[in-house]
C-alpha atoms as a PDB file:
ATOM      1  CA  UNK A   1       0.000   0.000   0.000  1.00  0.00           C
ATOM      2  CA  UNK A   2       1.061   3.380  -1.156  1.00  0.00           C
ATOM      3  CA  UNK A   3       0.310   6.733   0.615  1.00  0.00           C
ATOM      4  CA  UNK A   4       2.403   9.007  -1.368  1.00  0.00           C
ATOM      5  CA  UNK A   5       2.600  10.347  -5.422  1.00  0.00           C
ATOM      6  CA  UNK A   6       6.674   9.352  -5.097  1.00  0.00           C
ATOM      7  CA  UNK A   7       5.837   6.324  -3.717  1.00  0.00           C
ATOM      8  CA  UNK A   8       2.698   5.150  -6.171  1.00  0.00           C
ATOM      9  CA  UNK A   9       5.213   5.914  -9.013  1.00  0.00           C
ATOM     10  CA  UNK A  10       7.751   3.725  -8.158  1.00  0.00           C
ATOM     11  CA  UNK A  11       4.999   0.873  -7.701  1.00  0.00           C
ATOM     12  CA  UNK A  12       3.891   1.542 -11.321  1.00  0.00           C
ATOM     13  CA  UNK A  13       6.957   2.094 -12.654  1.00  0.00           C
ATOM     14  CA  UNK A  14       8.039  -1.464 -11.538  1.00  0.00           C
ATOM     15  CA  UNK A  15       5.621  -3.370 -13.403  1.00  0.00           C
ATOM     16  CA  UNK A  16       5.135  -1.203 -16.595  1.00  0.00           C
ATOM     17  CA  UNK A  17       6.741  -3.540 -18.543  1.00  0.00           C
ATOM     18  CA  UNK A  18       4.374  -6.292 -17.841  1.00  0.00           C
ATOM     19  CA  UNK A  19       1.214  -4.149 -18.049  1.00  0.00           C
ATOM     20  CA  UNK A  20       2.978  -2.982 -21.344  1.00  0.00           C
ATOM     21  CA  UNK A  21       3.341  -6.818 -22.141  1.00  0.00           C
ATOM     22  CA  UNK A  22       0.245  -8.307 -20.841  1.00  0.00           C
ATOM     23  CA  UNK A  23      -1.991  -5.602 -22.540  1.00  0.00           C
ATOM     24  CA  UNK A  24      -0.536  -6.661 -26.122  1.00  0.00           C
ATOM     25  CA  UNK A  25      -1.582 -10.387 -25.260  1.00  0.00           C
ATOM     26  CA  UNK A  26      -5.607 -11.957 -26.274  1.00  0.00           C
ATOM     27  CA  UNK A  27      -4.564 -15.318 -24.907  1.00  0.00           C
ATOM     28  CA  UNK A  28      -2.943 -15.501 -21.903  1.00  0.00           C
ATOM     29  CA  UNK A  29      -2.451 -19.157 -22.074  1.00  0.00           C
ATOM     30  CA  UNK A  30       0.558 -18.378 -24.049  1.00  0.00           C
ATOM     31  CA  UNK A  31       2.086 -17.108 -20.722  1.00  0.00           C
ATOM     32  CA  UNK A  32       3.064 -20.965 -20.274  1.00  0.00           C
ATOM     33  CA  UNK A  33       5.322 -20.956 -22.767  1.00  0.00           C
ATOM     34  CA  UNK A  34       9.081 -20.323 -22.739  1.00  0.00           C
ATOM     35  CA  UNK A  35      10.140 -16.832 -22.758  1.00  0.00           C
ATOM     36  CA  UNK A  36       6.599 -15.863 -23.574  1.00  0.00           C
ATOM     37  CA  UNK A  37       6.439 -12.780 -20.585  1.00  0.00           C
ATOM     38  CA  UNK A  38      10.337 -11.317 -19.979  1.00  0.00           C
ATOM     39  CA  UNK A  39      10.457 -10.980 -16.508  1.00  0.00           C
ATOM     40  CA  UNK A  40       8.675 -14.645 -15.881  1.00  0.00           C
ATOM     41  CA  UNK A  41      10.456 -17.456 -13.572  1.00  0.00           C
ATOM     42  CA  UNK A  42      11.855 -19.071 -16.641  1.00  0.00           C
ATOM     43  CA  UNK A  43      14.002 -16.202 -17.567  1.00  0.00           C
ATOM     44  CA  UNK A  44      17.723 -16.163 -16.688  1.00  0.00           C
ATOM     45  CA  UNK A  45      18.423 -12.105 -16.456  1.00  0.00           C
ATOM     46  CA  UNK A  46      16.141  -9.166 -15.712  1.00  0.00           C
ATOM     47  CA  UNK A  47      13.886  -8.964 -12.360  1.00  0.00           C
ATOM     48  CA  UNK A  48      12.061 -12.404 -12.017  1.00  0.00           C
ATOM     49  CA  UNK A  49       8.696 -12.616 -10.907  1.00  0.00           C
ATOM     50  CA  UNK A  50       5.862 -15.439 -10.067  1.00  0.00           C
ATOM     51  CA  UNK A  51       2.879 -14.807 -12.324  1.00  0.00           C
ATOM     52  CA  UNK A  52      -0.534 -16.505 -11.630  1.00  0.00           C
ATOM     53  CA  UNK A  53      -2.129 -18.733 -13.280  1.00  0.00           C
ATOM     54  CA  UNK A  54      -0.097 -18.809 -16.524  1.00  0.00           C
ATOM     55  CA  UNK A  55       3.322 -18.552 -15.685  1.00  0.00           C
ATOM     56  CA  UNK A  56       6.389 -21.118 -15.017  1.00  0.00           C
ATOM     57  CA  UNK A  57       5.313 -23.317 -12.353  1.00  0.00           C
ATOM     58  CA  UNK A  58       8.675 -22.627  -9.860  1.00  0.00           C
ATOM     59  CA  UNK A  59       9.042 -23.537  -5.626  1.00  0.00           C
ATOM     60  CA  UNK A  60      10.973 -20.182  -5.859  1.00  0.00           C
ATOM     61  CA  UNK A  61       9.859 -16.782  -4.792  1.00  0.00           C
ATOM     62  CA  UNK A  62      10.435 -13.397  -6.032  1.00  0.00           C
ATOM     63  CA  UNK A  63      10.082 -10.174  -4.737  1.00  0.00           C
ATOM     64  CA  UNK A  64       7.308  -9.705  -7.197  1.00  0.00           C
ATOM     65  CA  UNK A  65       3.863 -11.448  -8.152  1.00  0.00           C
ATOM     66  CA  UNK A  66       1.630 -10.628 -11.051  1.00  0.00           C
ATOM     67  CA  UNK A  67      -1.897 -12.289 -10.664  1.00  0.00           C
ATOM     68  CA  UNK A  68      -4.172 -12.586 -13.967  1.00  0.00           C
ATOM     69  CA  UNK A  69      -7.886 -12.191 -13.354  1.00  0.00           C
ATOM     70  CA  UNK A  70      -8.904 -13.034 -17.474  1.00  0.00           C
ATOM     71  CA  UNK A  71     -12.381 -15.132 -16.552  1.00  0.00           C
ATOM     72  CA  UNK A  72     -10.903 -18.123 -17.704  1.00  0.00           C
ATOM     73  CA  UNK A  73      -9.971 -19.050 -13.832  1.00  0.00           C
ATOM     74  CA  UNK A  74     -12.499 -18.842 -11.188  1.00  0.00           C
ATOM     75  CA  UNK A  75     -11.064 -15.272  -9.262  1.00  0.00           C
ATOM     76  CA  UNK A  76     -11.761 -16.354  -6.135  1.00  0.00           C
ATOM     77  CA  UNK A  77      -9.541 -19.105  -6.764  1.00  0.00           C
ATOM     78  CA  UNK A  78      -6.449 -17.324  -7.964  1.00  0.00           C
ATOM     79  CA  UNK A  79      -6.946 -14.489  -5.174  1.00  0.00           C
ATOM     80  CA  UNK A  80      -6.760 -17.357  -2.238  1.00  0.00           C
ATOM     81  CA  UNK A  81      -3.523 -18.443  -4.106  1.00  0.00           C
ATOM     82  CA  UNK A  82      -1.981 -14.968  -3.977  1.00  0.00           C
ATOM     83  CA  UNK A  83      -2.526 -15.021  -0.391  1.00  0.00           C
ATOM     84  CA  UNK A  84      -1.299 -17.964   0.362  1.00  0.00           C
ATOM     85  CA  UNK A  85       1.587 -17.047  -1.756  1.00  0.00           C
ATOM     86  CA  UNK A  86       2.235 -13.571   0.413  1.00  0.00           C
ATOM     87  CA  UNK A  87       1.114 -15.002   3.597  1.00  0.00           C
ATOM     88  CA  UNK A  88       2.879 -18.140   3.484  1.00  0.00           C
ATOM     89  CA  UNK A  89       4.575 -19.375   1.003  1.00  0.00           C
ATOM     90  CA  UNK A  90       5.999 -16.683   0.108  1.00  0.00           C
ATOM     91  CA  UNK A  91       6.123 -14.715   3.426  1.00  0.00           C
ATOM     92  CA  UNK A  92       8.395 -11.716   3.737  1.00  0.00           C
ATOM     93  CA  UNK A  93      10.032 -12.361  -0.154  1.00  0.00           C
ATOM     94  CA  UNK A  94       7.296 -10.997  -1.762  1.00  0.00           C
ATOM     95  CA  UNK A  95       6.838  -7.551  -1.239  1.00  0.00           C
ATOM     96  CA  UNK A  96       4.759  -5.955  -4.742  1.00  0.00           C
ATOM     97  CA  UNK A  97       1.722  -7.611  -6.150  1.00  0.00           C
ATOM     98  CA  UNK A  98       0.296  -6.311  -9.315  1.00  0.00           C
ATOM     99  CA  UNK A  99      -3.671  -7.519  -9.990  1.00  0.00           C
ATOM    100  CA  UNK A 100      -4.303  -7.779 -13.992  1.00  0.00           C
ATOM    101  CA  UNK A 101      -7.777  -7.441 -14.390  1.00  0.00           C
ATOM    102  CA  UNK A 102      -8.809  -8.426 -18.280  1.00  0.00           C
ATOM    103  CA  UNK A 103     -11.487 -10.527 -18.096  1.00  0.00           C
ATOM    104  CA  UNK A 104     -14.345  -8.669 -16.255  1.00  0.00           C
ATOM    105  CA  UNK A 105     -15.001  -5.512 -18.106  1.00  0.00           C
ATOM    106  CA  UNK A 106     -18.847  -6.530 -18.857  1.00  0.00           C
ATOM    107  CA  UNK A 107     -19.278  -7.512 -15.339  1.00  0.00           C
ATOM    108  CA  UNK A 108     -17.000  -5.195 -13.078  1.00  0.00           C
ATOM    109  CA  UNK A 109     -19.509  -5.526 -10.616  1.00  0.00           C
ATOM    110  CA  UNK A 110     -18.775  -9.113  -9.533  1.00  0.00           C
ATOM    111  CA  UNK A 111     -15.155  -8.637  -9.384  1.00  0.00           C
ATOM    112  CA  UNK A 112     -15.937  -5.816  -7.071  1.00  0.00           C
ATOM    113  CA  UNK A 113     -17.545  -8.417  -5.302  1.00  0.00           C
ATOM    114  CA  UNK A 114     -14.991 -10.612  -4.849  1.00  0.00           C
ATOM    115  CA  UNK A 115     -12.206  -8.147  -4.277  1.00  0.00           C
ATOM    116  CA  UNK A 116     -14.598  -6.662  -1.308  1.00  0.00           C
ATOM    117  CA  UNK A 117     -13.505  -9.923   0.421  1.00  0.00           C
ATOM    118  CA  UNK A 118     -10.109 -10.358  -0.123  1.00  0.00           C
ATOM    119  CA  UNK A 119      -9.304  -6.589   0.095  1.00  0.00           C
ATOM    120  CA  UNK A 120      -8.822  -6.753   4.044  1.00  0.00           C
ATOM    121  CA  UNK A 121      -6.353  -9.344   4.122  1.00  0.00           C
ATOM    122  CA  UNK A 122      -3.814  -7.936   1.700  1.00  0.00           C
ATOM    123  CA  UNK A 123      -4.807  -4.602   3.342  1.00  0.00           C
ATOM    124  CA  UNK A 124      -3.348  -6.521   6.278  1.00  0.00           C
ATOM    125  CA  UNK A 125       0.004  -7.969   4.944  1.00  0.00           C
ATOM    126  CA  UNK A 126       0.091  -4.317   3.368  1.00  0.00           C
ATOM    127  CA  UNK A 127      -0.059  -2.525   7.065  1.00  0.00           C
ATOM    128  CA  UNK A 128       1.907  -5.213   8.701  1.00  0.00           C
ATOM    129  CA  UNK A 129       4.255  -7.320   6.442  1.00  0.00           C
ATOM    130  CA  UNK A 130       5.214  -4.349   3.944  1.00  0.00           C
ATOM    131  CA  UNK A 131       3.072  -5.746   1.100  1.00  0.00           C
ATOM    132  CA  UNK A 132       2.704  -3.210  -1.596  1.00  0.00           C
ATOM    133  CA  UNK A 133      -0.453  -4.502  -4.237  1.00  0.00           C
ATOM    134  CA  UNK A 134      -2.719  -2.229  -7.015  1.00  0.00           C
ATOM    135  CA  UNK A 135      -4.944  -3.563  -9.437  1.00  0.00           C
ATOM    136  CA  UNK A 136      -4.738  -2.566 -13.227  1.00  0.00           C
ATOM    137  CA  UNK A 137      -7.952  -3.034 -15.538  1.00  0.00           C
ATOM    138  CA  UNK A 138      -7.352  -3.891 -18.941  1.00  0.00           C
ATOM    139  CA  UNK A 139      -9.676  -2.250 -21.132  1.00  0.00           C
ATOM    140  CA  UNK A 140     -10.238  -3.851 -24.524  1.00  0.00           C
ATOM    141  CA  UNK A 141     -12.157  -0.630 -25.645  1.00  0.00           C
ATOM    142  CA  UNK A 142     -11.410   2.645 -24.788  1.00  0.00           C
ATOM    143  CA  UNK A 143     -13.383   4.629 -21.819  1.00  0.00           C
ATOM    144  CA  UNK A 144     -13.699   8.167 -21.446  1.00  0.00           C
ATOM    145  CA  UNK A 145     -12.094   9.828 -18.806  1.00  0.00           C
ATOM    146  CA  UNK A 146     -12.806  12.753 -16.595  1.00  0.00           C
ATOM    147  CA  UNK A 147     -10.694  14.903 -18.987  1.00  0.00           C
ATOM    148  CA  UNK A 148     -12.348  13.486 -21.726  1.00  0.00           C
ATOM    149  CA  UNK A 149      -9.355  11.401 -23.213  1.00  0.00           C
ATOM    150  CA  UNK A 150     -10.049   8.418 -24.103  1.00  0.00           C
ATOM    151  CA  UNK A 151      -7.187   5.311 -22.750  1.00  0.00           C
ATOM    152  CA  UNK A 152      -7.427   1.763 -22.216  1.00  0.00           C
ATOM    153  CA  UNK A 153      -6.418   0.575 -18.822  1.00  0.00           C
ATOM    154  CA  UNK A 154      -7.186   2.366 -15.298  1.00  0.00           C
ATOM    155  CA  UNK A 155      -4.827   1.766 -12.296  1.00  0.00           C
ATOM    156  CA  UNK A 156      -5.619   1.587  -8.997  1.00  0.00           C
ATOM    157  CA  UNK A 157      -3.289   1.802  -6.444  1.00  0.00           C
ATOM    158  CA  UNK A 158      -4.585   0.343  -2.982  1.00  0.00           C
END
């Protein structure tokens, strides 16, 4: 969790190369493929990173963890395995998680839903354990903004 503008930067900064990646991607099934995402436990230089559900199965941890909510998975599914993964597994290596939210543009409601629950308990390893976590929504057509400018993913930094 990120109070300040200095601080929010550095967390997006750290995983625009994914969100850069991931947003140029239909089928994330591909993820499970060698070499398919750059920073992915497979890779041999760069910053490493566990990626759920589509990345190189690995015992290993890394300071980072990308989750994929594309509908394909049942959410509440992978969000129990990202906090097992920062609350135990994982404990005290991982310190940024990055939510990629692709699948539930028509129905933003019921992710809402779902993240409603798990929100408090990464809240918690955020206050407590120096978790850092935002969620990023992919958005396959653009949405206005306040401004008026039109883009195609919102970030929310929690």
């Amino acid at each position: 969790m990120y109070e300040g503008k200095e601080e929010e930067g550095i967390f997006w900064e750290l995983f625009s190369g994914i969100i850069k990646e991931l947003n140029e991607i239909k089928d994330y099934s591909i993820i499970s493929e060698k070499g398919a995402l750059s920073g992915d436990a497979n890779q041999s230089s760069g910053s490493k990173y566990n990626v759920f559900p589509y990345g190189t199965p690995t015992d290993e941890c890394y300071k980072s963890l990308v989750v994929i909510i594309d509908g394909k998975y049942n959410m509440e599914d992978l969000l129990t395995k990202a906090l097992m993964h920062v609350g135990i597994s994982c404990k005290g290596i991982t310190r940024y998680v990055l939510f990629y939210v692709a699948g539930y543009n028509k129905d933003k409601e019921a992710w809402d839903r779902v993240w409603d629950l798990f929100k408090p308990s990464f809240s918690f390893y955020a206050n407590h354990h120096n978790l850092n976590y935002g969620v990023y929504y992919k958005h396959n057509k653009p949405v206005n903004t306040k401004s008026g400018r039109k883009k195609f993913g919102a970030k929310e930094l929690l």
